[in-house]
N, C-alpha and C. Protein backbone atom coordinates (compact mmCIF):
# COMPACT_ATOMS: atom_id res chain seq x y z
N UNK A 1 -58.45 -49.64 -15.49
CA UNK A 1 -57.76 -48.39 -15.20
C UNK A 1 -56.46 -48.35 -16.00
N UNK A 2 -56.42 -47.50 -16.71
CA UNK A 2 -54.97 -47.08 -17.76
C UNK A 2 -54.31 -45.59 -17.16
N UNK A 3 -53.46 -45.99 -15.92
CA UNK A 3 -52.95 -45.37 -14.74
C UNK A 3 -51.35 -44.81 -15.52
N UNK A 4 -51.24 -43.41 -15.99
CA UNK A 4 -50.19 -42.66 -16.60
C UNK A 4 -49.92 -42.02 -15.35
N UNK A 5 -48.51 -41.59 -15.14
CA UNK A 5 -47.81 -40.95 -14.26
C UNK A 5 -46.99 -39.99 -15.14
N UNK A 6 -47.20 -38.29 -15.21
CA UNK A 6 -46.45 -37.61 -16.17
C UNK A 6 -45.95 -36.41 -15.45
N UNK A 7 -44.71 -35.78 -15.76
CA UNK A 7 -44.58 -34.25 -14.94
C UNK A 7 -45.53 -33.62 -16.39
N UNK A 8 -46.15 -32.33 -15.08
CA UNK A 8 -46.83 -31.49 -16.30
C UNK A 8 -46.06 -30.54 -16.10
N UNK A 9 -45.94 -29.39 -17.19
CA UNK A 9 -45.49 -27.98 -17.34
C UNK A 9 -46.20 -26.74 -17.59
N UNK A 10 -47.71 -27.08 -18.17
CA UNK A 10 -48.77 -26.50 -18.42
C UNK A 10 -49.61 -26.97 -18.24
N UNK A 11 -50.67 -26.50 -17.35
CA UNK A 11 -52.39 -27.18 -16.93
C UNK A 11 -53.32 -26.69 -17.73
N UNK A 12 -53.94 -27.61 -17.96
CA UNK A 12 -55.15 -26.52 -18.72
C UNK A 12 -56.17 -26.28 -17.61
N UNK A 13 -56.86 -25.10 -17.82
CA UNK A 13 -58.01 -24.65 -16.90
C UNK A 13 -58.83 -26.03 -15.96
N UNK A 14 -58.72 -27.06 -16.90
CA UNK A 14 -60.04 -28.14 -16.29
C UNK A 14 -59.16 -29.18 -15.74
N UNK A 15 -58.02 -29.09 -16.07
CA UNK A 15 -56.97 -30.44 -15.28
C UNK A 15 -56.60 -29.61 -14.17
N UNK A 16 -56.23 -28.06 -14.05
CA UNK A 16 -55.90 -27.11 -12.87
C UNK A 16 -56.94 -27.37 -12.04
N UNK A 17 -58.31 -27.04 -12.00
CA UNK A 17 -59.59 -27.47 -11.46
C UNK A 17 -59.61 -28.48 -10.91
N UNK A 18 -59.20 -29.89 -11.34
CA UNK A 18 -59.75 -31.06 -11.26
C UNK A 18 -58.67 -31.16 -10.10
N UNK A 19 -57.34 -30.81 -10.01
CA UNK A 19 -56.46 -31.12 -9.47
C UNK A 19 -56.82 -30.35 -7.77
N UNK A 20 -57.07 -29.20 -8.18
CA UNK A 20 -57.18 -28.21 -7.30
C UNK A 20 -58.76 -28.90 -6.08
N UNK A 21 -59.25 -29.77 -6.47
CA UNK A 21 -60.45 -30.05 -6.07
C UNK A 21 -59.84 -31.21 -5.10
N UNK A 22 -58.77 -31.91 -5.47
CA UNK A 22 -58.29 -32.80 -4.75
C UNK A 22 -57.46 -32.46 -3.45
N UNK A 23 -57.47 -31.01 -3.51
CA UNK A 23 -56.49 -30.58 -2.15
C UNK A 23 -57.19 -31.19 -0.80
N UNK A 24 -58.40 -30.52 -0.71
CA UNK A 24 -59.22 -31.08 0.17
C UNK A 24 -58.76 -32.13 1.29
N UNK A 25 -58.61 -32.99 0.05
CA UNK A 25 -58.34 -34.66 0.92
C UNK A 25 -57.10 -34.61 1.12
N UNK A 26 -55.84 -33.54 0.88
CA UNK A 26 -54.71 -33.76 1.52
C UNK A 26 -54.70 -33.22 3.36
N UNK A 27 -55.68 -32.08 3.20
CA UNK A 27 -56.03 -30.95 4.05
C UNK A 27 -57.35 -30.85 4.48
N UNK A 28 -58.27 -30.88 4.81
CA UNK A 28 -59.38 -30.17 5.03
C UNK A 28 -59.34 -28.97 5.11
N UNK A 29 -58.85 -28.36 5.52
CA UNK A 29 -58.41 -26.83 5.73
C UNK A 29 -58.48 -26.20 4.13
N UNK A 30 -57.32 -27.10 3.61
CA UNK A 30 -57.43 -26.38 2.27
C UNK A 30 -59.17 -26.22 1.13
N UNK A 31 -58.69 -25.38 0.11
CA UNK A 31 -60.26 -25.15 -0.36
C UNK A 31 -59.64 -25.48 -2.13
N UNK A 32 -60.45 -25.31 -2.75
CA UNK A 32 -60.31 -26.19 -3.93
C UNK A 32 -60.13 -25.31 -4.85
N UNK A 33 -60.23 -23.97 -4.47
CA UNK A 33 -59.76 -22.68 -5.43
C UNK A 33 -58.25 -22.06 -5.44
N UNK A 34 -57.53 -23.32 -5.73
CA UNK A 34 -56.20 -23.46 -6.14
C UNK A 34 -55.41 -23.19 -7.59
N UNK A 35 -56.42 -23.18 -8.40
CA UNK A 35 -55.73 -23.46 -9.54
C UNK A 35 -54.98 -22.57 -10.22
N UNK A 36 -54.99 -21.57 -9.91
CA UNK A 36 -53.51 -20.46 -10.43
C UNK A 36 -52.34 -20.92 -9.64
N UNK A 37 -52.69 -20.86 -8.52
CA UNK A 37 -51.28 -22.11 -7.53
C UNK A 37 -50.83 -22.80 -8.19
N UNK A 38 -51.61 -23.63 -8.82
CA UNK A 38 -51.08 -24.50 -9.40
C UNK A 38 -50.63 -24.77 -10.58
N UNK A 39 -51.21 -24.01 -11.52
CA UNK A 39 -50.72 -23.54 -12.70
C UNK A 39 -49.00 -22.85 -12.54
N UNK A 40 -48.95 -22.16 -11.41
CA UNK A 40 -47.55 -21.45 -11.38
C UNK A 40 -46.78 -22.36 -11.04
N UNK A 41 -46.76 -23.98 -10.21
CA UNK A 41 -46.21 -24.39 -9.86
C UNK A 41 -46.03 -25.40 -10.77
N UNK A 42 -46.90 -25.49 -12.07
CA UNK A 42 -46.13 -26.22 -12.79
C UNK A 42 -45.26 -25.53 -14.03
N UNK A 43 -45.37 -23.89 -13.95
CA UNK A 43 -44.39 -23.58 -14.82
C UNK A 43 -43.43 -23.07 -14.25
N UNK A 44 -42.89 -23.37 -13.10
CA UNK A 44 -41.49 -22.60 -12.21
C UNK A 44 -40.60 -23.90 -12.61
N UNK A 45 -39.43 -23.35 -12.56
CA UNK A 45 -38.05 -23.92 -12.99
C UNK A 45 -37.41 -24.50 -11.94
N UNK A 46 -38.41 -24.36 -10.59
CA UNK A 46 -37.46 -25.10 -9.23
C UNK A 46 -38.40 -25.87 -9.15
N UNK A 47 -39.56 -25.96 -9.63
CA UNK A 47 -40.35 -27.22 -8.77
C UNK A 47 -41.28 -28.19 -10.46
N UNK A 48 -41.05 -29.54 -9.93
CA UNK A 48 -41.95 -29.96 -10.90
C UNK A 48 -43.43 -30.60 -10.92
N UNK A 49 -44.03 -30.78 -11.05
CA UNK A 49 -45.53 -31.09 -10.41
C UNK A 49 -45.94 -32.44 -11.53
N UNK A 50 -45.90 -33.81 -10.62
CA UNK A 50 -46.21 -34.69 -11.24
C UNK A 50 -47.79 -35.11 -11.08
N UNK A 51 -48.40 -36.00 -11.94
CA UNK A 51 -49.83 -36.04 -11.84
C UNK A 51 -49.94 -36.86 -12.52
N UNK A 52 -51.14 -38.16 -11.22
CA UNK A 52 -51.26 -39.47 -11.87
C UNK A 52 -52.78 -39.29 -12.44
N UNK A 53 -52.68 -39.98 -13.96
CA UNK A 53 -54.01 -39.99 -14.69
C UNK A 53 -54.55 -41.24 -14.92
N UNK A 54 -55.85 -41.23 -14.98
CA UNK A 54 -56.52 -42.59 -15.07
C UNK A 54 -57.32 -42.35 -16.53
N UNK A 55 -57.21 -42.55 -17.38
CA UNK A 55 -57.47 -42.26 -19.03
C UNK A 55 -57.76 -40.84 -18.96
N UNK A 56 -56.23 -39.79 -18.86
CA UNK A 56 -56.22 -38.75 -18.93
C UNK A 56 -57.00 -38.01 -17.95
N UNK A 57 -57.62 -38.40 -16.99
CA UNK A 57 -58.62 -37.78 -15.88
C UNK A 57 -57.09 -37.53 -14.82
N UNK A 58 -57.06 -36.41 -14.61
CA UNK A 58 -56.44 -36.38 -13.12
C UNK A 58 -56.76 -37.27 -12.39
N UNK A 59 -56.16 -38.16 -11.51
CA UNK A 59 -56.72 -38.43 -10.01
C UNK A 59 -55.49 -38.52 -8.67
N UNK A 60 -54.57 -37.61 -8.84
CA UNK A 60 -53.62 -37.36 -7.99
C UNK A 60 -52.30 -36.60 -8.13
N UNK A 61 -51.66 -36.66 -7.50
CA UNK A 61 -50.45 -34.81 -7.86
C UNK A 61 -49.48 -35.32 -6.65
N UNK A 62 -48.45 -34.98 -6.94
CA UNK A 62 -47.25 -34.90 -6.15
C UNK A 62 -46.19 -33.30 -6.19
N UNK A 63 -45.87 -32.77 -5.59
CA UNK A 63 -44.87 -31.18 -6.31
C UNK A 63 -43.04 -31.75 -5.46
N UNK A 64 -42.95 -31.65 -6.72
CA UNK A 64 -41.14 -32.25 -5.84
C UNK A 64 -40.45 -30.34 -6.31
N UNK A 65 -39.81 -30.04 -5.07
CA UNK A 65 -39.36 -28.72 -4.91
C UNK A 65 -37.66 -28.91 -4.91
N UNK A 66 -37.04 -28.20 -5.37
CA UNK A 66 -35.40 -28.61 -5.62
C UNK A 66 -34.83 -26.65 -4.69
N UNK A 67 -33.57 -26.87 -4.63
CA UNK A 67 -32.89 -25.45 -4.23
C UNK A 67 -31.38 -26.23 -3.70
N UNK A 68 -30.67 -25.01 -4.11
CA UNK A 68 -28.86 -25.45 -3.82
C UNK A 68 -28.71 -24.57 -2.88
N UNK A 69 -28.32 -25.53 -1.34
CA UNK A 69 -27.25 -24.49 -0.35
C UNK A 69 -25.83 -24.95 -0.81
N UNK A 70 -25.25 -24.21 0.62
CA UNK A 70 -23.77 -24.43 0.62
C UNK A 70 -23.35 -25.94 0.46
N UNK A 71 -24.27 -26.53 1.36
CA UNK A 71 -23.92 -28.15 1.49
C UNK A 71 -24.70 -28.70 0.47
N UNK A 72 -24.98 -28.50 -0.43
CA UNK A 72 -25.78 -29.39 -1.41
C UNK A 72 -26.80 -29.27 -2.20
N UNK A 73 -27.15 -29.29 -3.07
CA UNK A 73 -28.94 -29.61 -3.91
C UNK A 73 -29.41 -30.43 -3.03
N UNK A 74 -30.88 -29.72 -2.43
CA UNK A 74 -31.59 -30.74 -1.72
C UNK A 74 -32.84 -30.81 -2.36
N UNK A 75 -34.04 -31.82 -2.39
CA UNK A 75 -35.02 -31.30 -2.96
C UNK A 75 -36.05 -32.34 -2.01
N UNK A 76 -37.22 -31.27 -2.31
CA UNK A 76 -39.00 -31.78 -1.00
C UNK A 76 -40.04 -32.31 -1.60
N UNK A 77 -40.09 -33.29 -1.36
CA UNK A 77 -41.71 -34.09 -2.05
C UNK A 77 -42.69 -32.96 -0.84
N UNK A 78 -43.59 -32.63 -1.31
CA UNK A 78 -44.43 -31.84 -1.28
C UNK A 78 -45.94 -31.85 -1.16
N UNK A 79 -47.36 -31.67 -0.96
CA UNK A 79 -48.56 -31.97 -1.19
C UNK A 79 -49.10 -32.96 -2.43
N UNK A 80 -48.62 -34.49 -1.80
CA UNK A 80 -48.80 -35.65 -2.03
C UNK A 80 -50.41 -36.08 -1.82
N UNK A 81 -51.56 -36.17 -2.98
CA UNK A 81 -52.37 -36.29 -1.93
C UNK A 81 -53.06 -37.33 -3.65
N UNK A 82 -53.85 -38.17 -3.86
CA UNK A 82 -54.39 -39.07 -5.09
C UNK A 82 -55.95 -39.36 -4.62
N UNK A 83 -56.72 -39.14 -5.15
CA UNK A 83 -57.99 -38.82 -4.94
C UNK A 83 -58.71 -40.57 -4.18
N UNK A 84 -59.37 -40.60 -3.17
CA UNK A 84 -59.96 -41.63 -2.46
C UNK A 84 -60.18 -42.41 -3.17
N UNK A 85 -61.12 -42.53 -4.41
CA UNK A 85 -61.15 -44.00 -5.02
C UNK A 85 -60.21 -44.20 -5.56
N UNK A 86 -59.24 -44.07 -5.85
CA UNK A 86 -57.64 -44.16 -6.48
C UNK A 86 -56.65 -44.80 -5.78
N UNK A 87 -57.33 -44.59 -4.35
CA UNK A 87 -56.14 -45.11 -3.52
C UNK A 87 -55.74 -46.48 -3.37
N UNK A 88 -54.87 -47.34 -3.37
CA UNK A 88 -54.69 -48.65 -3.58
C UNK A 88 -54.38 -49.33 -4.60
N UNK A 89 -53.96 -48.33 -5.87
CA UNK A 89 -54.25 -48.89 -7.08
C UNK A 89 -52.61 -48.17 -7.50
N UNK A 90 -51.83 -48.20 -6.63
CA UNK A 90 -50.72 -47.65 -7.36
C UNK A 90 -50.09 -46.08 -8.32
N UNK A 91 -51.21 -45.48 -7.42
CA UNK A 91 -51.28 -43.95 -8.24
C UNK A 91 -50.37 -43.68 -7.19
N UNK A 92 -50.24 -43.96 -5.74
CA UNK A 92 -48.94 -42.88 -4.71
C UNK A 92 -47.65 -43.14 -4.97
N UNK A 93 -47.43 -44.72 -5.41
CA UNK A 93 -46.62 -44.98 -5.73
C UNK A 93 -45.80 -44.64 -6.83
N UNK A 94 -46.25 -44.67 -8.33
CA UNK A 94 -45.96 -44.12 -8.90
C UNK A 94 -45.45 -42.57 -8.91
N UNK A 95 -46.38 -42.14 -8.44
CA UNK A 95 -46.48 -40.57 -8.21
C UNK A 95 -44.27 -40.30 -7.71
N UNK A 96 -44.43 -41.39 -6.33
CA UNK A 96 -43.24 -41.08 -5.49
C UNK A 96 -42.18 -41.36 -6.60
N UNK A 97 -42.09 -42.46 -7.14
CA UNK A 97 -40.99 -42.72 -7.82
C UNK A 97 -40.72 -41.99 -8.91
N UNK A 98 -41.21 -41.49 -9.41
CA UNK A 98 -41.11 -40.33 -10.25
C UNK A 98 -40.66 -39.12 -10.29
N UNK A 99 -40.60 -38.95 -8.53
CA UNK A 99 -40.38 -37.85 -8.16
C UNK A 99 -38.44 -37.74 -7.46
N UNK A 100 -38.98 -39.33 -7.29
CA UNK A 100 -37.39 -39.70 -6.28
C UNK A 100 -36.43 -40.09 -7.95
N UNK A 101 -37.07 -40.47 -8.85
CA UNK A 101 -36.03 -40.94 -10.09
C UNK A 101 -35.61 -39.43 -10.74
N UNK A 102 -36.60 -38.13 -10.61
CA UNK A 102 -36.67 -36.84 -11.09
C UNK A 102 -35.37 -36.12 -10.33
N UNK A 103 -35.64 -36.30 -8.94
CA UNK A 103 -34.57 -35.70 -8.25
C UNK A 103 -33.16 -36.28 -8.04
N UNK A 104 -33.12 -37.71 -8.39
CA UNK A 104 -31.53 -38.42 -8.88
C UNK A 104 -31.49 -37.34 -10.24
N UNK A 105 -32.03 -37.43 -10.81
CA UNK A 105 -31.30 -37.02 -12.19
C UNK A 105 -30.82 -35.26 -12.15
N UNK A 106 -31.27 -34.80 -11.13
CA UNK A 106 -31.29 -33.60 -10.27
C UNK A 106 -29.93 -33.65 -9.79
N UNK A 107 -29.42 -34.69 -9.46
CA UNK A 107 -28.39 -34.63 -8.74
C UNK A 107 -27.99 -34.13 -7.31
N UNK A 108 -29.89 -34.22 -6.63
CA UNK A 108 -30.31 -33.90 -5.02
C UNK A 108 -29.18 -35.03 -4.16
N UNK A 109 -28.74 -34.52 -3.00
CA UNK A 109 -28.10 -35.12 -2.13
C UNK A 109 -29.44 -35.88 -1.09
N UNK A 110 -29.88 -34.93 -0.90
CA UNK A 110 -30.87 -35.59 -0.17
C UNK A 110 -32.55 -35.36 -0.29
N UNK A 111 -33.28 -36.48 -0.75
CA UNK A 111 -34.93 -35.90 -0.79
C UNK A 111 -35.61 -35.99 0.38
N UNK A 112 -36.39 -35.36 1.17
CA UNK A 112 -37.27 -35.38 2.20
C UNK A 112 -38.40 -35.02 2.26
N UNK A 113 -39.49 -35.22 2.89
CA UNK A 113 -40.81 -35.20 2.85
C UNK A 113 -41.14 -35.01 4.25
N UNK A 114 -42.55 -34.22 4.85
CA UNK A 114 -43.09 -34.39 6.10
C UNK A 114 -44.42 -34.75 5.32
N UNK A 115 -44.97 -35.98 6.88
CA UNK A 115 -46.31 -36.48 6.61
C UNK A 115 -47.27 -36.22 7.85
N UNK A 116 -47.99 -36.11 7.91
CA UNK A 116 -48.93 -35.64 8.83
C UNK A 116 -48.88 -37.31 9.91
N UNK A 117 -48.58 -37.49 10.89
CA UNK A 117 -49.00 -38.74 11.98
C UNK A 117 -49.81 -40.08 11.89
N UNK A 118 -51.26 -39.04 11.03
CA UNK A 118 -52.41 -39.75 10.90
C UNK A 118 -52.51 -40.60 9.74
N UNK A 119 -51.51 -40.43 9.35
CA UNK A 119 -51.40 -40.56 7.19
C UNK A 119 -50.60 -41.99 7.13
N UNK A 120 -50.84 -42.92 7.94
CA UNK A 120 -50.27 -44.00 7.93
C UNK A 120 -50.32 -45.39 6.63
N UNK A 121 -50.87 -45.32 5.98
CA UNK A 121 -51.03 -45.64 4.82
C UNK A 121 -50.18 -45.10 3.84
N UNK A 122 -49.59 -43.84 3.83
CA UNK A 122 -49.15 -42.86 2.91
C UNK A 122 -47.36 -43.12 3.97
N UNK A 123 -47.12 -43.19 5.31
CA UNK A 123 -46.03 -43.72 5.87
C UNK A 123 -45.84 -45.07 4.82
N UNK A 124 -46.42 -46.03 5.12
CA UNK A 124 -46.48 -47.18 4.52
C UNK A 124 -45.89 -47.54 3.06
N UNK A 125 -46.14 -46.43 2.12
CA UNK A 125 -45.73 -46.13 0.77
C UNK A 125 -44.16 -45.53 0.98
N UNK A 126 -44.15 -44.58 1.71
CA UNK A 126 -42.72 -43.90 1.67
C UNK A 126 -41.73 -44.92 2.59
N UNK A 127 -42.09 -45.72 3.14
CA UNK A 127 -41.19 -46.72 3.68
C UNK A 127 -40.55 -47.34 2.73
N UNK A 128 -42.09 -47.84 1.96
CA UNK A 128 -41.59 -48.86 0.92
C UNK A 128 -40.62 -48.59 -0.25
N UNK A 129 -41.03 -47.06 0.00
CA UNK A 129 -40.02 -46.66 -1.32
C UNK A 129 -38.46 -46.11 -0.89
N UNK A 130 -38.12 -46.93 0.15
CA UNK A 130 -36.70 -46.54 0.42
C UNK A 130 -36.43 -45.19 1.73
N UNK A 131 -38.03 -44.78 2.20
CA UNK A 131 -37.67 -43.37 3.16
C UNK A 131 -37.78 -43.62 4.28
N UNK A 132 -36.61 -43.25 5.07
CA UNK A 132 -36.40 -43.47 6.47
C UNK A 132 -36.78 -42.43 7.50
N UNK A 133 -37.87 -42.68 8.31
CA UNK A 133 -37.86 -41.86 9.70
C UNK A 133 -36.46 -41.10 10.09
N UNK A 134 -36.15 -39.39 9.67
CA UNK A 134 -35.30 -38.92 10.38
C UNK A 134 -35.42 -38.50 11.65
N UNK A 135 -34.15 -38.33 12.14
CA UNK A 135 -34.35 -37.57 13.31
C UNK A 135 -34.41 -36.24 13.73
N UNK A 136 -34.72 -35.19 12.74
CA UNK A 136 -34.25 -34.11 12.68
C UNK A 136 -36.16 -33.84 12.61
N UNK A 137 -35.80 -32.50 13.90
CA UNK A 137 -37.07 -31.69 14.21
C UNK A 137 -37.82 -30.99 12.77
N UNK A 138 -38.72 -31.13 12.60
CA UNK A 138 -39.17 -29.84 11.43
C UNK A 138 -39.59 -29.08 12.54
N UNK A 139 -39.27 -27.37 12.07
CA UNK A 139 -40.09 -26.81 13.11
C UNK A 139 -40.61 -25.90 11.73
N UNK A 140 -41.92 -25.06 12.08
CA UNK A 140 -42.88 -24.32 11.26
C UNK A 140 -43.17 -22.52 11.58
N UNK A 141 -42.86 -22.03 11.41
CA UNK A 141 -43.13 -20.59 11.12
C UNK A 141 -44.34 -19.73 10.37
N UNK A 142 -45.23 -19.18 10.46
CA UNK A 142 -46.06 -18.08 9.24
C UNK A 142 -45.27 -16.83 9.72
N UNK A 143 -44.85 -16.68 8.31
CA UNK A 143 -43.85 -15.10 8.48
C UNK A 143 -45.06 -14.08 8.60
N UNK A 144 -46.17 -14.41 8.15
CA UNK A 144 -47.04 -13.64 7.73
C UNK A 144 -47.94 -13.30 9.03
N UNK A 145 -47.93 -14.00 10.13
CA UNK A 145 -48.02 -13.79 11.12
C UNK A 145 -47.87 -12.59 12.49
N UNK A 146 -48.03 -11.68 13.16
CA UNK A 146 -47.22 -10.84 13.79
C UNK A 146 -46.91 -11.63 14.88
């Protein structure tokens, strides 16, 4: 395995695809007809979309999201998800540090992430990489909702 970790800025149709196929396993819910999503999200100027390759094959994605309040540049690791046979081999890892070395150079005060309960393996990685259990509630909204 010749395991590259790169931010992209442009997808092509079949790496958008390939990527988009991997939502799945972050979500079940989600569906794999993502790839304009994702295409936009790697050419926006607030967010960067990293993606680990195994001889140029996609096999995992990270989106680190940045924005300035009053109190600070903060920025969100995001739909973290590296395709099942991949896992164990240093693709999450990479993925994270890339994202946490992206947002130092950002000059983020603080990076944060939510992980689903069940995702304890993926806890396990963000421990290791320096992230601490806060105490602060996320709470969730659909505006889109009535």
């Amino acid at each position: 395995m010749s395991l590259e970790i790169r931010r992209i800025t442009r997808l092509s149709d079949a790496d958008a695809e390939a990527l988009a196929a991997l939502l799945p396993q972050l979500d079940g819910r989600l569906r794999p007809g993502r790839a304009a999503a994702l295409q936009a999200v790697a050419a926006d100027d607030r967010t960067a979309l990293f993606v680990a390759c195994d001889d140029a094959r996609p096999c995992g994605m990270l989106t680190l999201a940045w924005y300035d309040v009053p109190s600070g540049r903060k920025a969100w690791i995001e739909d973290v998800v590296v395709d099942a046979a991949y896992r164990r081999r240093g693709a999450g890892r990479g993925l994270v540090e890339a994202a946490v070395a992206h947002a130092a150079a950002l000059g983020a005060e603080r990076l944060s992430l939510t992980s689903n309960p069940s995702r304890t393996a993926a806890h396990a990685l963000y421990f290791a990489s320096g992230f601490e259990k806060s105490e602060t509630a996320v709470f969730a909204l659909n505006p889109k909702k009535p």
